[in-house]
N, C-alpha and C. Protein backbone atom coordinates (compact mmCIF):
# COMPACT_ATOMS: atom_id res chain seq x y z
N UNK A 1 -22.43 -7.58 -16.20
CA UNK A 1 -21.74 -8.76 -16.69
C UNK A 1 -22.21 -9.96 -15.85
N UNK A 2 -22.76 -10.86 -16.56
CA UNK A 2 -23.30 -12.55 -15.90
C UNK A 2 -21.90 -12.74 -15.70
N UNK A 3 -22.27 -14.48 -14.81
CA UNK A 3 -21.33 -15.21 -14.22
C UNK A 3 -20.73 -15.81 -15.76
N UNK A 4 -21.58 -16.29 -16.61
CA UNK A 4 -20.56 -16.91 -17.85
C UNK A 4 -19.91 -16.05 -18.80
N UNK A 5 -20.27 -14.82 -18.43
CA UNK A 5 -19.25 -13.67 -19.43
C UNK A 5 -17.86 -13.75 -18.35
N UNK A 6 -18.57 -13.46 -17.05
CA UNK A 6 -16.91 -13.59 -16.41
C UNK A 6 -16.20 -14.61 -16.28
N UNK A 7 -16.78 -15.87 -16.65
CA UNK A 7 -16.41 -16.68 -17.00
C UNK A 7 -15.04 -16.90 -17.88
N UNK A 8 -16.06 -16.49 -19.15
CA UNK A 8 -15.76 -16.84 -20.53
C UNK A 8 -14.54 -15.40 -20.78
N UNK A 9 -14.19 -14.34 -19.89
CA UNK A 9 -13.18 -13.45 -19.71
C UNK A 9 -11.53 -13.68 -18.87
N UNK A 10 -11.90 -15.11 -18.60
CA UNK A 10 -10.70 -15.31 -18.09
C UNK A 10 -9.71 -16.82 -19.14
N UNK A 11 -8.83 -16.04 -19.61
CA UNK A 11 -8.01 -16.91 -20.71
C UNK A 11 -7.07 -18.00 -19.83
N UNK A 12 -7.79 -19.45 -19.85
CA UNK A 12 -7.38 -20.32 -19.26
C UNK A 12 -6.17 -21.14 -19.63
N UNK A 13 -5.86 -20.78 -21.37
CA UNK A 13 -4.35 -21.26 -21.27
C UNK A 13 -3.14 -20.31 -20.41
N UNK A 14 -3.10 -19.37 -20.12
CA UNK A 14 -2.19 -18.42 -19.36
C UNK A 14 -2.53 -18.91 -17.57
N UNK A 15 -3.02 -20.18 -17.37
CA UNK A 15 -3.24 -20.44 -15.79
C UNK A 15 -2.97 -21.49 -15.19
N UNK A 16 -2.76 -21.94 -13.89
CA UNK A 16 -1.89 -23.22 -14.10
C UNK A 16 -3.23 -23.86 -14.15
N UNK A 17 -2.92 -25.71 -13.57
CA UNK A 17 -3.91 -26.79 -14.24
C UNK A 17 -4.93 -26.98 -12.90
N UNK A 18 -4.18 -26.22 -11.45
CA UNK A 18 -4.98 -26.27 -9.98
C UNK A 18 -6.08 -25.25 -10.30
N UNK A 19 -6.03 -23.88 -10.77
CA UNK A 19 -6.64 -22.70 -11.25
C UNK A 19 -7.80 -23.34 -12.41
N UNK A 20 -7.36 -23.58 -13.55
CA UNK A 20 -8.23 -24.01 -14.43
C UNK A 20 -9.26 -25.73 -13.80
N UNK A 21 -8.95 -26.22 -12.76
CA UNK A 21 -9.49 -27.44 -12.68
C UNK A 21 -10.78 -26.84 -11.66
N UNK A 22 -10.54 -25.61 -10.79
CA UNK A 22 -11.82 -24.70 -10.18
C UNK A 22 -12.66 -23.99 -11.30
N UNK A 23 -12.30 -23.69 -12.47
CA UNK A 23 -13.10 -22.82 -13.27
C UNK A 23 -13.81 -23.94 -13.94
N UNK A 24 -13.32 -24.97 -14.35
CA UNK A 24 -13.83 -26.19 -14.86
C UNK A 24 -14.84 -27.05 -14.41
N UNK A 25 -14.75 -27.00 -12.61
CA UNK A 25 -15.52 -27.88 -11.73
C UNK A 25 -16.50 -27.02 -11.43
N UNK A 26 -16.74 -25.48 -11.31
CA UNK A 26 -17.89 -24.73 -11.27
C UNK A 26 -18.89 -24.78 -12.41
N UNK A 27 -18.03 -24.78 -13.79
CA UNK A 27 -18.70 -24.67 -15.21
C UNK A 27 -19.39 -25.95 -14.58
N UNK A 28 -19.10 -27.08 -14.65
CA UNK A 28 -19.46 -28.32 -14.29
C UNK A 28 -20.89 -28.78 -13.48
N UNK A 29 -20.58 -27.86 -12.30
CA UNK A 29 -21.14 -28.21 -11.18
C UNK A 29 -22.55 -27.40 -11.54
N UNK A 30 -22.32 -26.43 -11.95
CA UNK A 30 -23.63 -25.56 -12.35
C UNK A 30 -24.05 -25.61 -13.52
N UNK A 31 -23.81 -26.70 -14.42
CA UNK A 31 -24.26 -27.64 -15.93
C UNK A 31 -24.37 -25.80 -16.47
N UNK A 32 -23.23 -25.34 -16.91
CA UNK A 32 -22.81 -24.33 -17.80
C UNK A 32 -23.53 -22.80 -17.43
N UNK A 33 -23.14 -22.69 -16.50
CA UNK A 33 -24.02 -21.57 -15.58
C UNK A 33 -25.12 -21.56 -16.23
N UNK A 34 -25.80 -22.54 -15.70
CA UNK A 34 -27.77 -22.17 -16.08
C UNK A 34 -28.27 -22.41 -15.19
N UNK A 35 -27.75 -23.25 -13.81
CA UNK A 35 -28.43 -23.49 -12.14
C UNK A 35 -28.41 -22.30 -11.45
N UNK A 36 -29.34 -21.20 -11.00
CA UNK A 36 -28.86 -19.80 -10.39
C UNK A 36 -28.53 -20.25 -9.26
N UNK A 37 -28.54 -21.64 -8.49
CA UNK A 37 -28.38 -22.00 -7.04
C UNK A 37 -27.12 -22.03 -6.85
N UNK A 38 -26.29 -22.26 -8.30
CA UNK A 38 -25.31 -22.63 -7.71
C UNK A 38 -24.25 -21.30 -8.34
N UNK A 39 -24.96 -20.65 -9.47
CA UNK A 39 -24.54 -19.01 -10.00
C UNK A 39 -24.56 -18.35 -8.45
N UNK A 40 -25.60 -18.00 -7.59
CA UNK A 40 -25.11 -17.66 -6.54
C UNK A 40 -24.20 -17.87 -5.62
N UNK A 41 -23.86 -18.75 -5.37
CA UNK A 41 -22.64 -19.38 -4.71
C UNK A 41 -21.60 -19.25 -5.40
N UNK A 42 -21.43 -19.43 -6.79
CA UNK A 42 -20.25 -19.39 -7.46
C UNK A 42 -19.81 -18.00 -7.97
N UNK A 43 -20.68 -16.65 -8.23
CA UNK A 43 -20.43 -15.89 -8.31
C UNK A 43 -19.68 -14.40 -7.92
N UNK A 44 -20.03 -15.15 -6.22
CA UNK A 44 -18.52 -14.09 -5.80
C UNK A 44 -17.16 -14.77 -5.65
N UNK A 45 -17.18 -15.71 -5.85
CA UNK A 45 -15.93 -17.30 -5.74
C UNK A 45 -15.65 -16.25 -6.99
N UNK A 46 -16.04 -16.24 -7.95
CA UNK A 46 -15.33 -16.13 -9.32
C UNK A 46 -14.99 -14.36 -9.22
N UNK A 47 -15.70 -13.66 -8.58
CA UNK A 47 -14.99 -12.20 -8.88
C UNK A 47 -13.85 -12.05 -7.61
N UNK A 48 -13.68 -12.91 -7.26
CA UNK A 48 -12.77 -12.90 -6.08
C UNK A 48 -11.60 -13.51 -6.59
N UNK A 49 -11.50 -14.42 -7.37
CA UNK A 49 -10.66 -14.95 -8.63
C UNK A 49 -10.43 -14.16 -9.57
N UNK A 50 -11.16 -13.58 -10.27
CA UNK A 50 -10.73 -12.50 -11.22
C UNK A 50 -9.31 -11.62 -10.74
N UNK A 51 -10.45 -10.71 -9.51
CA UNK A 51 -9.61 -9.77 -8.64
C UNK A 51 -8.01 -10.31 -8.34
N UNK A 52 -8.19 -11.44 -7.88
CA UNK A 52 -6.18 -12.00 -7.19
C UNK A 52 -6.05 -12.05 -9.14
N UNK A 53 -6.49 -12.43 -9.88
CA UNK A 53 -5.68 -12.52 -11.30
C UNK A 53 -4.99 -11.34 -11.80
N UNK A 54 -6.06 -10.14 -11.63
CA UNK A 54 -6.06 -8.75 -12.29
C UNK A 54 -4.64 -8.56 -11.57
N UNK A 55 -4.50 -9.08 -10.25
CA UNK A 55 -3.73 -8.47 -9.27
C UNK A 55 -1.73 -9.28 -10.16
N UNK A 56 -2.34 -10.49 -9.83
CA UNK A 56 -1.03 -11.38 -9.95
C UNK A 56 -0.92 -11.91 -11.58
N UNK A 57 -1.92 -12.19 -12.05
CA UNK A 57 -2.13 -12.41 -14.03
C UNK A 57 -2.94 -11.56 -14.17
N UNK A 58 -2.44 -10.31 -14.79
CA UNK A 58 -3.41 -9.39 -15.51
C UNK A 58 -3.49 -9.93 -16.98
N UNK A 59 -2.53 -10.17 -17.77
CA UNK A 59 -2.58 -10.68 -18.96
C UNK A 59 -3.63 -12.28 -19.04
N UNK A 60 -4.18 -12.77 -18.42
CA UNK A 60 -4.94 -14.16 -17.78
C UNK A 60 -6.51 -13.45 -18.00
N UNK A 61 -6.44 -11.96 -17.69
CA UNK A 61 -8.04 -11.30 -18.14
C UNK A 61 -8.07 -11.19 -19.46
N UNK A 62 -9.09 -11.02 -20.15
CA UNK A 62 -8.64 -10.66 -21.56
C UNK A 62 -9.63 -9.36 -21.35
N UNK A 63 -9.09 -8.54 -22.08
CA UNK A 63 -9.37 -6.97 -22.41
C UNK A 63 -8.85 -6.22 -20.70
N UNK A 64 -8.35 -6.30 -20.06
CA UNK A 64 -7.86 -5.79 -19.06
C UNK A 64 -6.58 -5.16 -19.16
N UNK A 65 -6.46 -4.50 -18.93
CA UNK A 65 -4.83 -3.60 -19.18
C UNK A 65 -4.54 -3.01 -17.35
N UNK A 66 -2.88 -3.71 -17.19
CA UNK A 66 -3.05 -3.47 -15.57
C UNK A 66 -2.30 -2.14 -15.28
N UNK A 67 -2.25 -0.91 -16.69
CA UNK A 67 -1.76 0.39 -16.42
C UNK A 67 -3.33 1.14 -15.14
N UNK A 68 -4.39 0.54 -15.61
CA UNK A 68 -5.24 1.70 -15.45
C UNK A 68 -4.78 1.33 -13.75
N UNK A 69 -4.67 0.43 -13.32
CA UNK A 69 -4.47 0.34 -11.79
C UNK A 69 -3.26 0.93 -11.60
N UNK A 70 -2.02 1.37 -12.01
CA UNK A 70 -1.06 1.98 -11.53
C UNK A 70 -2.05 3.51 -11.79
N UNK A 71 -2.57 4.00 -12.55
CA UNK A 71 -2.89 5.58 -12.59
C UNK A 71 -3.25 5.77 -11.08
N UNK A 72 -4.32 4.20 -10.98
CA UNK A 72 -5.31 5.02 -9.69
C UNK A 72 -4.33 4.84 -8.55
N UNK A 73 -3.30 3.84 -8.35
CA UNK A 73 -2.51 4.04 -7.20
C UNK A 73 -1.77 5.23 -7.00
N UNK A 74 -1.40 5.84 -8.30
CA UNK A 74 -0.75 7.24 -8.17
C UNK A 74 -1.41 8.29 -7.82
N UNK A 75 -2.96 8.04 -7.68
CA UNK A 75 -4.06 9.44 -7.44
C UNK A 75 -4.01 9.24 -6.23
N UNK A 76 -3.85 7.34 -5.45
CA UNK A 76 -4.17 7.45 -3.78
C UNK A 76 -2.82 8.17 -3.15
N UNK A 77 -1.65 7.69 -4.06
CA UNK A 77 -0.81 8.35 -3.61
C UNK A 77 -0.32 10.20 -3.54
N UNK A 78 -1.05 10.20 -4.30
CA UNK A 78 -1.60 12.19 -4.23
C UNK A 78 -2.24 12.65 -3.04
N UNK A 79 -3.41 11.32 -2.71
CA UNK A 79 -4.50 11.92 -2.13
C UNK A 79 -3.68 12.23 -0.65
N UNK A 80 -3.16 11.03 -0.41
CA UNK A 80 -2.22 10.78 0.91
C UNK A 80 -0.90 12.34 0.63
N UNK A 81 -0.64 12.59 -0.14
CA UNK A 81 0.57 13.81 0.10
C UNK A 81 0.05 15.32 0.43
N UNK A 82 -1.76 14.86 -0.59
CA UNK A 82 -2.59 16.38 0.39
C UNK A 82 -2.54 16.07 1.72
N UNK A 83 -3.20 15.09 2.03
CA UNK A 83 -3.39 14.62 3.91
C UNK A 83 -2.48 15.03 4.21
N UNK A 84 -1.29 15.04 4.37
CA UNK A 84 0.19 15.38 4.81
C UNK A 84 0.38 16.27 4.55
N UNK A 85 -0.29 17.31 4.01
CA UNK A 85 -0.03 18.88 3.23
C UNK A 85 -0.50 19.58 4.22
N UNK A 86 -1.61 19.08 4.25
CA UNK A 86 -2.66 19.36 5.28
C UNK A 86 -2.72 19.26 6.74
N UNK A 87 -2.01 18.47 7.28
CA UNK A 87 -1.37 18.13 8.32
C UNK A 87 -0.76 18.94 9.07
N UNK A 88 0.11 19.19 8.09
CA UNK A 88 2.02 19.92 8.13
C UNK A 88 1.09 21.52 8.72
N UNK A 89 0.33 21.96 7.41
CA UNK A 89 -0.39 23.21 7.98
C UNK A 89 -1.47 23.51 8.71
N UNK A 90 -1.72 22.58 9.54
CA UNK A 90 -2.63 22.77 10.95
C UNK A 90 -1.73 22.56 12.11
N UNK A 91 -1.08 22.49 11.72
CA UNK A 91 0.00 22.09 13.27
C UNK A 91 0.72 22.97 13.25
N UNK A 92 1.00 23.43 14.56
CA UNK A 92 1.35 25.10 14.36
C UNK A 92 2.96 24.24 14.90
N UNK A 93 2.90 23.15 15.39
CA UNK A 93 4.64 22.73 15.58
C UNK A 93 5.34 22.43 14.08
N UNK A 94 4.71 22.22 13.49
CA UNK A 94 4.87 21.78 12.00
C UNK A 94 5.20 22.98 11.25
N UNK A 95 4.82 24.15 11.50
CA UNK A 95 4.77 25.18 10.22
C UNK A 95 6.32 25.15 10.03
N UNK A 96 6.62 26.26 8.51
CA UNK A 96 7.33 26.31 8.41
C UNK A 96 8.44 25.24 7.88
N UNK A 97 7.95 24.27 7.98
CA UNK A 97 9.16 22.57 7.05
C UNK A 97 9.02 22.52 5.73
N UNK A 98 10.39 22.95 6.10
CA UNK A 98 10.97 23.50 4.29
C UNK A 98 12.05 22.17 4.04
N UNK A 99 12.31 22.02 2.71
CA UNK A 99 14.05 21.14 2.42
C UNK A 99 13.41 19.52 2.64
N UNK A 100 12.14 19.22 2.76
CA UNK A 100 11.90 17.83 2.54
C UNK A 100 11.11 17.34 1.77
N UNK A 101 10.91 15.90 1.87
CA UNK A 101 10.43 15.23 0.63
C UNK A 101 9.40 14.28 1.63
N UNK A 102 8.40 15.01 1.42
CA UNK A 102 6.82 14.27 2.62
C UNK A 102 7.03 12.91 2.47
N UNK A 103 6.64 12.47 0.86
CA UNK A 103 6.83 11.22 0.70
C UNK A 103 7.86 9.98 0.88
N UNK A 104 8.89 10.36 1.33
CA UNK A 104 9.62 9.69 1.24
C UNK A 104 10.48 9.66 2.71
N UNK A 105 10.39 11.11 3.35
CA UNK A 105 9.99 10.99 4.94
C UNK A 105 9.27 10.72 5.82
N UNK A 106 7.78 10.46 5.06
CA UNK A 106 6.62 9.93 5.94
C UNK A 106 7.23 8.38 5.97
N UNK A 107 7.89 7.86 5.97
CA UNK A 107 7.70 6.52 6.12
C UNK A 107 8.97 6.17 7.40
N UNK A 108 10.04 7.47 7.68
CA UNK A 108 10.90 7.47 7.82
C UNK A 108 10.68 7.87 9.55
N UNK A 109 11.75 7.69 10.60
CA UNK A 109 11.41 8.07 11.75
C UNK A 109 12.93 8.39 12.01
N UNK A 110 12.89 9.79 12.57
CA UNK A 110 14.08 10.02 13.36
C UNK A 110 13.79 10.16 14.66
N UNK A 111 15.12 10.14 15.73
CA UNK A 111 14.93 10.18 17.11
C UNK A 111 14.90 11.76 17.75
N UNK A 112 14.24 11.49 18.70
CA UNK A 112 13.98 13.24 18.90
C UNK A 112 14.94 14.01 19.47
N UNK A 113 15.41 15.11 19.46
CA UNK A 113 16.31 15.77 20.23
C UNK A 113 17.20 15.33 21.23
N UNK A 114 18.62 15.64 21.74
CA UNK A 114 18.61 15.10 23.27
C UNK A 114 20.18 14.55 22.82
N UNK A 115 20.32 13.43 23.82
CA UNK A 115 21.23 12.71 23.91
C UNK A 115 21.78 11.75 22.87
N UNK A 116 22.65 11.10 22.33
CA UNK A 116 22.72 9.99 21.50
C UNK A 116 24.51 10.01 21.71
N UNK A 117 24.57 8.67 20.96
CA UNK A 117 25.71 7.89 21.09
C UNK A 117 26.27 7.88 19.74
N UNK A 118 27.28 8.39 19.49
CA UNK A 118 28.12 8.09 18.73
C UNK A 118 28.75 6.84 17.91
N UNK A 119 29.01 6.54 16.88
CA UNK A 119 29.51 5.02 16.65
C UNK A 119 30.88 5.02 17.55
N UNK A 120 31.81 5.68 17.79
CA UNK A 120 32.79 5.86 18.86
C UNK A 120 32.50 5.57 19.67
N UNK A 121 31.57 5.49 20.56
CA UNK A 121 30.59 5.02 21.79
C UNK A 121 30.65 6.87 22.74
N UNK A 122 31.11 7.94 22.30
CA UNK A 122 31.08 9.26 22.94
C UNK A 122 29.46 9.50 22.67
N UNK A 123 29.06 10.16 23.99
CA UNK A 123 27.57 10.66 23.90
C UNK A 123 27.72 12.31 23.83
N UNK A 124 26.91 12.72 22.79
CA UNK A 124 26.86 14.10 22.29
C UNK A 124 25.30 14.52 22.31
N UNK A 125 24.68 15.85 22.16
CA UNK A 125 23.43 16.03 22.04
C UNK A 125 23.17 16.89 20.65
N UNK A 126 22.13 16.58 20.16
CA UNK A 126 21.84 16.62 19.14
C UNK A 126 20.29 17.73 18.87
N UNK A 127 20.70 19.36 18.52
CA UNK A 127 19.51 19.62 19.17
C UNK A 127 19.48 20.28 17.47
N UNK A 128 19.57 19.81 16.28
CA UNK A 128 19.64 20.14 15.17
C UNK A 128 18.21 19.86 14.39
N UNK A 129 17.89 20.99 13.73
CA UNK A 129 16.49 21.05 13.07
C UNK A 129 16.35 19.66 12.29
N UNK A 130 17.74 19.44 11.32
CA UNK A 130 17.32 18.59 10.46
C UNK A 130 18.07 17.46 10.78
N UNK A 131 18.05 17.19 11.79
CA UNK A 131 18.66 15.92 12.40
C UNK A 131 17.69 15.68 13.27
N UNK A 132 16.53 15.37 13.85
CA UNK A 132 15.37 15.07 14.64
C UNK A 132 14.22 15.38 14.00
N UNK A 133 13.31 14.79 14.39
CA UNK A 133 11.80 15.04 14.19
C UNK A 133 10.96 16.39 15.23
N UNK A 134 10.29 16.63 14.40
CA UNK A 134 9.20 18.07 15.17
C UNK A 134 8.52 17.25 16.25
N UNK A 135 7.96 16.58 16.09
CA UNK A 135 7.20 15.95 17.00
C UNK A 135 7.45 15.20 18.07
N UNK A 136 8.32 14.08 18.03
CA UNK A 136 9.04 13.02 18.79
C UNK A 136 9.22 13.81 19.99
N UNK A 137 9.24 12.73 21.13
CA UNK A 137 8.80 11.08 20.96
C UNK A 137 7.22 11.50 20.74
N UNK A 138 6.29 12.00 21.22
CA UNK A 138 4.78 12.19 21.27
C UNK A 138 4.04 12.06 19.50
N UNK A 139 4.26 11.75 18.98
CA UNK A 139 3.81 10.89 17.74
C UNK A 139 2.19 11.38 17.84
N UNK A 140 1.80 12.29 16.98
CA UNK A 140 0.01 11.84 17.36
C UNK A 140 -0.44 10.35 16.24
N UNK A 141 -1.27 9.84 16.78
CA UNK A 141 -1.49 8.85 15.18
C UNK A 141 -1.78 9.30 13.88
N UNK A 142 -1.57 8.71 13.16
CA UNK A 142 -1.44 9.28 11.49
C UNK A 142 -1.05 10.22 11.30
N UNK A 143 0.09 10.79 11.97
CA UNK A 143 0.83 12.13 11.50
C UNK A 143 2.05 11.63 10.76
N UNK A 144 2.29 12.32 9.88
CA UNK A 144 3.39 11.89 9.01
C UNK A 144 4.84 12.04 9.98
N UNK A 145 5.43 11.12 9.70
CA UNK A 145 6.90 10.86 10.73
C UNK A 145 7.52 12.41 10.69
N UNK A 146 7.97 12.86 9.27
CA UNK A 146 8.82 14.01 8.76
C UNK A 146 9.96 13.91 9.31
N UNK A 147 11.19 13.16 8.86
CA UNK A 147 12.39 13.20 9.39
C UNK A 147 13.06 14.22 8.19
N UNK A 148 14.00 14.52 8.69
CA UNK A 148 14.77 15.88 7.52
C UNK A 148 15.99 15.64 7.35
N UNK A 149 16.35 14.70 7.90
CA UNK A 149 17.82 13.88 7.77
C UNK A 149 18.18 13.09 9.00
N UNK A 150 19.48 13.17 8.93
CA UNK A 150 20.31 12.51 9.89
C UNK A 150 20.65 11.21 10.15
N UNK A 151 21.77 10.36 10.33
CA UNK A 151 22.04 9.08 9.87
C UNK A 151 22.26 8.62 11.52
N UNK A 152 21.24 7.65 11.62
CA UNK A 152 20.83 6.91 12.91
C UNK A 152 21.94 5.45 12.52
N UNK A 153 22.82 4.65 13.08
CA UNK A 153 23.31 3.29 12.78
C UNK A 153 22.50 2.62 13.38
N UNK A 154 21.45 2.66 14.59
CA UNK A 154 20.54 1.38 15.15
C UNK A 154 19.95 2.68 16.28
N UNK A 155 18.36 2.01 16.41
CA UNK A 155 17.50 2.76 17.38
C UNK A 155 16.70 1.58 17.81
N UNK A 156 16.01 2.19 19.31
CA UNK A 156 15.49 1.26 19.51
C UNK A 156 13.80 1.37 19.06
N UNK A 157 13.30 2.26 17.97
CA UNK A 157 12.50 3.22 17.92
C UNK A 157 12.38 1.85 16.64
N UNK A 158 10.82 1.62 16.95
CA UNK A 158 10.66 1.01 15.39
C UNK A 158 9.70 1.53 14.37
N UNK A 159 10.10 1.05 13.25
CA UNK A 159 9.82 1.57 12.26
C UNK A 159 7.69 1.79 11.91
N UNK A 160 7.32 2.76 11.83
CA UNK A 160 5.66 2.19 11.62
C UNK A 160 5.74 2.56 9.82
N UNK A 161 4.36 1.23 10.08
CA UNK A 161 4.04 0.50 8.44
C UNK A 161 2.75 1.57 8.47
């Protein structure tokens, strides 16, 4: 696909008048994409524009449909629950974690075994499978958190993105 097909693929009434006055001043500037001096320069400007559209105006592409990008986010999100499958069963501290939901505990962090405070302010210890993490505190990187429950009111433990 040339620069004036990708051009001519982006439906400029669906865009505001700041958006359409850059697609306008390139058509312009490069007297109807026929200067390659300035097709080079303008040509990753414009798939870099496409891309934030597809992202934020998919309907602004014409012939673009923005399902096919949810399929593939659901395959990365597969790919990431093998990694974590995979994980779980090389780690011989890991075997055995039954009763959870990877996805929705990997994002999650409980505090590890031990001491804790009560909302009463009484300190009790807490040495319960599914009230702590396998791992904690020693975290290796990119290991999935795996919390299995337990209701924390404030930690000083923050959350990883």
């Amino acid at each position: 696909m040339d620069i004036k097909d990708k051009y001519e693929s982006i439906d400029q009434s669906k865009l505001s008048p700041e958006i359409n006055h850059v697609l306008k001043a390139m058509k312009r500037k490069s007297k109807n994409f026929s200067v390659t001096k300035y097709n080079n320069i303008f040509e990753p400007q414009l798939d870099k524009m496409i891309a934030g559209l597809k992202r934020k105006y998919p309907e602004s592409i014409k012939g673009y449909s923005a399902k096919k990008d949810d399929t593939t986010s659901k395959s990365e999100i597969e790919k990431a629950l093998e990694g974590f499958n995979k994980i779980i069963e090389e780690n011989p501290s890991l075997r055995g974690l039954r009763n959870t939901n990877i996805q929705r505990d990997s994002t999650r962090k409980a505090l590890p075994k031990g001491k804790r405070i009560s909302e009463s302010g009484k300190a009790y210890y807490e040495n319960r499978e599914n009230r702590s993490d396998r791992l904690a505190p020693n975290y290796p990187k990119n290991a999935p958190l795996l919390e299995k429950g337990g209701l924390v009111k404030s930690s000083t433990h923050k959350l990883r993105k």
